[in-house]
C-alpha atoms as a PDB file:
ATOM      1  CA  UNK A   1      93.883 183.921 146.669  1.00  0.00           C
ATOM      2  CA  UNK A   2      91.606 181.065 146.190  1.00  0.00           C
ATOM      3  CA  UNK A   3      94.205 179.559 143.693  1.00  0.00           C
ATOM      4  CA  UNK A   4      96.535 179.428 147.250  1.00  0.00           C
ATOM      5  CA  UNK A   5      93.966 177.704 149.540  1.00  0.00           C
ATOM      6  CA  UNK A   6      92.880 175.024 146.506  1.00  0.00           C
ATOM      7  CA  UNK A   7      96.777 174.096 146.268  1.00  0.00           C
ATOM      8  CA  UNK A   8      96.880 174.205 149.710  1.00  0.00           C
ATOM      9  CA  UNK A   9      94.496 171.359 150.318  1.00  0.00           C
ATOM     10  CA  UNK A  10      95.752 169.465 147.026  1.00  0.00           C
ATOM     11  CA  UNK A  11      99.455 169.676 148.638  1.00  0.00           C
ATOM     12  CA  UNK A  12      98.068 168.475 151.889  1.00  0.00           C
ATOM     13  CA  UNK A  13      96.571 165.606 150.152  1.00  0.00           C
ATOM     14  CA  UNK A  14      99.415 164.324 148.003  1.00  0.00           C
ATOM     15  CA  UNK A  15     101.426 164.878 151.040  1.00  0.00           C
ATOM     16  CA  UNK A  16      99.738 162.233 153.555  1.00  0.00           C
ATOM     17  CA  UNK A  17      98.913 159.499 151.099  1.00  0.00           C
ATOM     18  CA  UNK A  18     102.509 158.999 150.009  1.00  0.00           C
ATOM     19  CA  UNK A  19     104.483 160.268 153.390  1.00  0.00           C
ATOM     20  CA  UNK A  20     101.759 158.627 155.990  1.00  0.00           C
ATOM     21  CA  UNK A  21      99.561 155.893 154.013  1.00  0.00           C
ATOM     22  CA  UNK A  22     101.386 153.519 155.963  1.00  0.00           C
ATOM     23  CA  UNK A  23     100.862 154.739 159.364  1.00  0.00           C
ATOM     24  CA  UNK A  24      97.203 154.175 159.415  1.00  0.00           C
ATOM     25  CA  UNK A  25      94.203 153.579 156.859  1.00  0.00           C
ATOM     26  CA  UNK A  26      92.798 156.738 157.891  1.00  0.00           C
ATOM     27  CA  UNK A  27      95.174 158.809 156.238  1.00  0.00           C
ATOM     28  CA  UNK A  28      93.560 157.199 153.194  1.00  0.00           C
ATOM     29  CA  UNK A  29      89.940 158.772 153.696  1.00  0.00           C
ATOM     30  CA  UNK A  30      91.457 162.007 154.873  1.00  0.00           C
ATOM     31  CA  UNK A  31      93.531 162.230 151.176  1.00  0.00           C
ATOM     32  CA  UNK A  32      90.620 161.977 149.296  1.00  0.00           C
ATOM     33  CA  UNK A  33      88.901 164.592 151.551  1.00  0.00           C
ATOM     34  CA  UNK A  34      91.751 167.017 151.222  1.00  0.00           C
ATOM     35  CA  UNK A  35      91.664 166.261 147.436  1.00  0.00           C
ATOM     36  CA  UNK A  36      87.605 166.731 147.254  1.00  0.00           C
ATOM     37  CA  UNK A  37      88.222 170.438 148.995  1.00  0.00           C
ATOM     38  CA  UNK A  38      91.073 171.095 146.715  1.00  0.00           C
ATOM     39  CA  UNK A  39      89.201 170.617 143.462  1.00  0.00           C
ATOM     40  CA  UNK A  40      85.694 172.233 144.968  1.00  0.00           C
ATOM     41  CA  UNK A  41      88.131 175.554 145.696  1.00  0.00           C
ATOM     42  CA  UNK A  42      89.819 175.582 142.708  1.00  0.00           C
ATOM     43  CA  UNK A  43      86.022 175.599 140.605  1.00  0.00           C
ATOM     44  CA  UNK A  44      84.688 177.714 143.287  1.00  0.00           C
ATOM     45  CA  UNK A  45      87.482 179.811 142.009  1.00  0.00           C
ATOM     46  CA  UNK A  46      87.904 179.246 138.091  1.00  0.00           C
ATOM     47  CA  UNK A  47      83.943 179.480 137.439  1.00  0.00           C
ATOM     48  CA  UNK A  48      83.039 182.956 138.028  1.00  0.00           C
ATOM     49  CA  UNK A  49      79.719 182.451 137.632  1.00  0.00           C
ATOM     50  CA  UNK A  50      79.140 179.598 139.774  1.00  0.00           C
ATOM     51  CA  UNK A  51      79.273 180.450 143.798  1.00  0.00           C
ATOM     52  CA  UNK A  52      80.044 177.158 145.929  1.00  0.00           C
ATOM     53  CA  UNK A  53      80.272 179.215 149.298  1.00  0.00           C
ATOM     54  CA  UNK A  54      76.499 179.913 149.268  1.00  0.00           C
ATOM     55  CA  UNK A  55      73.580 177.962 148.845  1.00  0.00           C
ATOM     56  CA  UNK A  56      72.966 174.835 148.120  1.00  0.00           C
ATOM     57  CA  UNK A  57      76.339 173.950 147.735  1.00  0.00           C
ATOM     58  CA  UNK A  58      77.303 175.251 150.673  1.00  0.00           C
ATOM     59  CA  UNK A  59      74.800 172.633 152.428  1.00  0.00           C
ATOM     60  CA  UNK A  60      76.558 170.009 149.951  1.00  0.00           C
ATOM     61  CA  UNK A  61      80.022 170.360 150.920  1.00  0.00           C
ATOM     62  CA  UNK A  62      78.544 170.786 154.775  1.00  0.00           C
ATOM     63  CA  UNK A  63      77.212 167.655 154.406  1.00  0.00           C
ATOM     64  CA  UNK A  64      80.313 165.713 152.556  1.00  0.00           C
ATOM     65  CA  UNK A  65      82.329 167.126 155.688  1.00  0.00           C
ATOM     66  CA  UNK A  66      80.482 165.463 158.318  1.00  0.00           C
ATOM     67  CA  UNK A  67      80.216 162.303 156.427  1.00  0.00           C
ATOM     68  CA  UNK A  68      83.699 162.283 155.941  1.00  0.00           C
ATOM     69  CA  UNK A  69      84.320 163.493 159.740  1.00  0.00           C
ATOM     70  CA  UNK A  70      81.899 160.397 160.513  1.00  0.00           C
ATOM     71  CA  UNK A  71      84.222 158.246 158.265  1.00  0.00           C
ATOM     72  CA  UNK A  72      87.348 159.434 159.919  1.00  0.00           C
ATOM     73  CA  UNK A  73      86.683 158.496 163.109  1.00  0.00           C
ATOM     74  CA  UNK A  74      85.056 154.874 163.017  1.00  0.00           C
ATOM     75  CA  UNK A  75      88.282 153.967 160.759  1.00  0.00           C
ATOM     76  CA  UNK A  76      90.517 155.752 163.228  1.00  0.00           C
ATOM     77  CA  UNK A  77      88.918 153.869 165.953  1.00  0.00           C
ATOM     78  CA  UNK A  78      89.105 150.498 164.473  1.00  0.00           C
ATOM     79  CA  UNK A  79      92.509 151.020 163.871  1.00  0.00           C
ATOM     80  CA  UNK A  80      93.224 152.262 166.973  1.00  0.00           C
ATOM     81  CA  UNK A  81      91.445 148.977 168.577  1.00  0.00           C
ATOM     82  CA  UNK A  82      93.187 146.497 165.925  1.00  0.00           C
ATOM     83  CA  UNK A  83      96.715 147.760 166.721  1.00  0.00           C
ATOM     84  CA  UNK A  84      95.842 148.699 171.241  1.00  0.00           C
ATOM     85  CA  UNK A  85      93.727 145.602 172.463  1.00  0.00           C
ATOM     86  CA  UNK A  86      92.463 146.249 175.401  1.00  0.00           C
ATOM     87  CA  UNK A  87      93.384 144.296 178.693  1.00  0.00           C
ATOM     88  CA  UNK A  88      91.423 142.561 180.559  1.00  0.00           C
ATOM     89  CA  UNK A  89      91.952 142.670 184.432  1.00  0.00           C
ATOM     90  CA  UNK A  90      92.730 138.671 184.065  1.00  0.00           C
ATOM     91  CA  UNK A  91      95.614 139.415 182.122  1.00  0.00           C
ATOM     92  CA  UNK A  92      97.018 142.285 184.655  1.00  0.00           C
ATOM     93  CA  UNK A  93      96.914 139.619 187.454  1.00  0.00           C
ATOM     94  CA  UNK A  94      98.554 136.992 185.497  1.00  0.00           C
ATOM     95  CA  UNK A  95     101.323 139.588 184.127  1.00  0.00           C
ATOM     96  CA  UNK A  96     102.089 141.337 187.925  1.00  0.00           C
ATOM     97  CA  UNK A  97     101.870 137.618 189.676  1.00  0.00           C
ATOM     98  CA  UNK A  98     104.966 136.574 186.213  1.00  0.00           C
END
């Protein structure tokens, strides 16, 4: 089943950087996150020996997460700020009085 979920996340990936890369740069960080969970499932999977649910890897991919959460959002919002400026009340005034 862990075969599933690893091509799930790999399909995912492949799927917003060539439908969506153009929307906005964040898709770009959120590809390669997709991509990062794909591969760590598929060698959580293939290794049988090696457990990266538990332990210190665990903790690991905890911690890519949030950095890559962190990431997300500051690109999101610069994005969102680059392409939404935000009006001033001068420019209301000027716009209603037009």
């Amino acid at each position: 089943m862990g075969y599933v979920y690893s091509a799930l996340w790999v399909i995912i990936s492949i799927m917003l950087f060539f439908r969506f890369r153009k929307e906005n740069k964040v898709v770009y960080i959120l590809s390669a996150y997709f991509l990062f969970l794909g591969v760590w499932w598929f060698i959580d999977e293939f290794i049988k020996g090696l457990n990266l649910m538990d332990g210190t890897y665990v903790w690991i991919l905890r911690i890519v997460s949030a950095v890559m959460l962190g990431l997300t959002a500051i690109v999101y919002l610069f994005e969102r700020k680059k392409h939404f400026p935000v009006k001033d009340d001068t420019t209301t005034e000027t716009e209603e009085n037009s």
